[in-house]
Protein backbone atom coordinates (compact mmCIF):
# COMPACT_ATOMS: atom_id res chain seq x y z
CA UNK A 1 -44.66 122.49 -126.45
CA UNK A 2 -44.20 123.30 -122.49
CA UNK A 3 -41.27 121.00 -120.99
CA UNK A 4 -42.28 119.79 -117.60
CA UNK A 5 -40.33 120.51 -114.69
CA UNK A 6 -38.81 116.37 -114.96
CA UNK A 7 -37.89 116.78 -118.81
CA UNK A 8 -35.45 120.19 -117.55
CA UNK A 9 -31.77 118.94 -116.69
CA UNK A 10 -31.29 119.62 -112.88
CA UNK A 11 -27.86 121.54 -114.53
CA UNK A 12 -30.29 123.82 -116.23
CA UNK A 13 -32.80 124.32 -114.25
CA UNK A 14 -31.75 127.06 -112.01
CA UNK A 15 -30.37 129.03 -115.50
CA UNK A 16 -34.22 129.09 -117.05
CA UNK A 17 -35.63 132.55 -116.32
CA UNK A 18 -39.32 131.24 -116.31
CA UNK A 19 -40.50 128.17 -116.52
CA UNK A 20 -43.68 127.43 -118.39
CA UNK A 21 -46.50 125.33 -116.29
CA UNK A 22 -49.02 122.93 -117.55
CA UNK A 23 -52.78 123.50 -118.00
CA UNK A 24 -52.97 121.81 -114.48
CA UNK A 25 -50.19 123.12 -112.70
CA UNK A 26 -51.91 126.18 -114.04
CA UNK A 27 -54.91 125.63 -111.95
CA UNK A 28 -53.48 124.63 -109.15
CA UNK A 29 -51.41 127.64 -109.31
CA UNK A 30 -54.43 129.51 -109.81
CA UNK A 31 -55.61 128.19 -106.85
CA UNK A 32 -53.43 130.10 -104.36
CA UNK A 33 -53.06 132.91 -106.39
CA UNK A 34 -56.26 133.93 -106.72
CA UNK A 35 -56.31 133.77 -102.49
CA UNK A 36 -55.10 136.87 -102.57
CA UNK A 37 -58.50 138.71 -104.01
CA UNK A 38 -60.56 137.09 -102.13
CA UNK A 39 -58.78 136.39 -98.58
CA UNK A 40 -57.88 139.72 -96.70
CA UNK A 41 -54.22 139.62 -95.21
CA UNK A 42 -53.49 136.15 -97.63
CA UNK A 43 -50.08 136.76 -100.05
CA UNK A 44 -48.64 133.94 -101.53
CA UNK A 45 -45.17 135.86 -101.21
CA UNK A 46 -45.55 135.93 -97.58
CA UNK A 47 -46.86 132.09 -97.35
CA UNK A 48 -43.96 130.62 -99.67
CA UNK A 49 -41.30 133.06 -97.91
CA UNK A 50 -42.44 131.79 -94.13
CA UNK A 51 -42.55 128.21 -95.49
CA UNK A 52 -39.64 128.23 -96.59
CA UNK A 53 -38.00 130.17 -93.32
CA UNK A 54 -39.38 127.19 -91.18
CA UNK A 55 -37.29 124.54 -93.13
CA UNK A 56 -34.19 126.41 -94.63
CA UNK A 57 -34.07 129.77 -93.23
CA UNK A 58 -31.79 128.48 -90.64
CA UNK A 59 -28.11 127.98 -91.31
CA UNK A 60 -27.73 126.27 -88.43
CA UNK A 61 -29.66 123.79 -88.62
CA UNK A 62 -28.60 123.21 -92.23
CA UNK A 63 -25.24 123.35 -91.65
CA UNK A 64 -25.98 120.54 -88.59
CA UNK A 65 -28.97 118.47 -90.57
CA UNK A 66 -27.90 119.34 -94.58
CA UNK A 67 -30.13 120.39 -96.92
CA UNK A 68 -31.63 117.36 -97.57
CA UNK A 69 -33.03 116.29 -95.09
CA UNK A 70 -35.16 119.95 -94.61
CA UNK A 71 -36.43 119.03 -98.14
CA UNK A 72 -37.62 116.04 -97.20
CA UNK A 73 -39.20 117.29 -94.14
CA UNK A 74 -40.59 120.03 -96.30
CA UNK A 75 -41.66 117.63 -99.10
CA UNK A 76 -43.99 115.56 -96.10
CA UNK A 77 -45.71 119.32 -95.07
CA UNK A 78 -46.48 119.95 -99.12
CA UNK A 79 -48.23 116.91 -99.32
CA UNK A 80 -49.98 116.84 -95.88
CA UNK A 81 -51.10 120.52 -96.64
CA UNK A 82 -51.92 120.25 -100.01
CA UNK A 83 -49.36 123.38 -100.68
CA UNK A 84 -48.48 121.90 -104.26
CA UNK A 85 -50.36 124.88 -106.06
CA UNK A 86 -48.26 127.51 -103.67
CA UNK A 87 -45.23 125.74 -104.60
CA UNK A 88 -45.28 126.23 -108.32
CA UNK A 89 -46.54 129.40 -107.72
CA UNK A 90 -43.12 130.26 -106.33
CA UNK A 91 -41.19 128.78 -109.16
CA UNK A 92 -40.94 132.13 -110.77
CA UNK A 93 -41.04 134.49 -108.16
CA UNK A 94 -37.47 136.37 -108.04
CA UNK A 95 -35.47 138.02 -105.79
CA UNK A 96 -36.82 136.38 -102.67
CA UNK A 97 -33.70 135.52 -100.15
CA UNK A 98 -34.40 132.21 -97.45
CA UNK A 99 -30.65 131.72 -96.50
CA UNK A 100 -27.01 132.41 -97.85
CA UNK A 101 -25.74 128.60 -96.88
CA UNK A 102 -22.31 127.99 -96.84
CA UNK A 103 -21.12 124.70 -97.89
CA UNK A 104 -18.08 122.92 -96.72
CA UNK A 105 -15.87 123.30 -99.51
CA UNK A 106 -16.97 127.26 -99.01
CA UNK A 107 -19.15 127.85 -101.61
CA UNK A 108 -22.08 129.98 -100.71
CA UNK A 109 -25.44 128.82 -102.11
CA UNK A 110 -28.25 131.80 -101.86
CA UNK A 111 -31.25 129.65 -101.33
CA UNK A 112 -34.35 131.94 -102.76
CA UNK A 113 -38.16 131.16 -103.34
CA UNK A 114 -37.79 130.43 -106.82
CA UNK A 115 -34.37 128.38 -106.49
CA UNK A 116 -36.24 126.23 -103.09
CA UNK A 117 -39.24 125.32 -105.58
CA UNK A 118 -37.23 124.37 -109.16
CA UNK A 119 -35.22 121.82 -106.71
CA UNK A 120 -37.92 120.74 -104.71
CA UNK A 121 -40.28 120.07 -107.84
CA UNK A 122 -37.19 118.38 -109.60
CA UNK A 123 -35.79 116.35 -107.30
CA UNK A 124 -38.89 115.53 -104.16
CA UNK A 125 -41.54 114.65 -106.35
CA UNK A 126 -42.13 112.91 -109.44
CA UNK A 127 -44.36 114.42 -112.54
CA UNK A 128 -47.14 111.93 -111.87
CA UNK A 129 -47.15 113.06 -107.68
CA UNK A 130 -47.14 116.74 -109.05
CA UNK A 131 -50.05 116.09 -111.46
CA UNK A 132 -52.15 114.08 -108.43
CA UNK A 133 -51.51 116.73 -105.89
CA UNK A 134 -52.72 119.36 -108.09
CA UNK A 135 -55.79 117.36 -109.03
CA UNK A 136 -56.60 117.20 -105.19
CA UNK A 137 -55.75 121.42 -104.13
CA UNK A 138 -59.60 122.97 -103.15
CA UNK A 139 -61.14 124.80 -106.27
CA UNK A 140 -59.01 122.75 -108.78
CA UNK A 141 -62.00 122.19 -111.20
CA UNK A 142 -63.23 125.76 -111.09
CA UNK A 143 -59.71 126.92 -112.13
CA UNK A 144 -59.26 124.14 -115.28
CA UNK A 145 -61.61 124.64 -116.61
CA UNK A 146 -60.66 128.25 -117.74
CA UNK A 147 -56.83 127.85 -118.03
């Protein structure tokens, strides 16, 4: 059985080396993914990794504004957009560096693709927002019914 994203402890969920989606965060997945063979100059690396830049790839403004606040900012573009499908997508892509941000006690938190969308699943939306974005990303239907 495939834990969703709510049922992982926010403790663990950074430590999981892939996380498992359901049939329709498959799709919506799917969706975005499958952009890339059919849209010249479209990678869903590139579209996470500039997302991303615009809200947390400034230390700056993170150090000024805190992390939170970006994510919620970020949450309101996901939803407006209909990105949901692009953001699971990036829940297991590796090695993809936003921002080294250094918190006040010193710590430095590398802020990656895959870290940005475990956190922002987990904490910004719920399982039932997840489920009713997905429903809503353009070609849903064509992509659930094969996962």
């Amino acid at each position: 059985m495939t834990l969703t994203i709510q049922q992982i402890t926010l403790d663990n969920i950074l430590k999981i080396n892939k996380i498992d989606l359901d049939d329709i965060e498959k799709a919506a997945g799917l969706c975005f993914s499958r952009m890339q063979r059919f849209i010249e100059g479209y990678y869903c690396d590139e579209e996470i990794t500039t997302l991303y830049k615009e809200f947390l790839g400034n230390t700056n403004v993170n150090q000024m504004e805190g992390l939170m606040p970006q994510y919620h900012k970020l949450r309101e573009l996901i939803i407006s957009e209909n990105k949901m499908g692009l953001i699971l997508y990036g829940m297991n892509v590796k090695d993809i560096l936003i921002d080294r941000y250094p918190t006040a006690n010193g710590t430095i938190i590398e802020l990656t693709v895959e870290g940005i969308s475990r956190i922002l699943l987990k904490s910004y939306f719920s399982q039932e927002e997840i489920h009713n974005l997905c429903r809503t990303t353009h070609n849903f239907n064509t992509y659930y019914q094969n996962v």
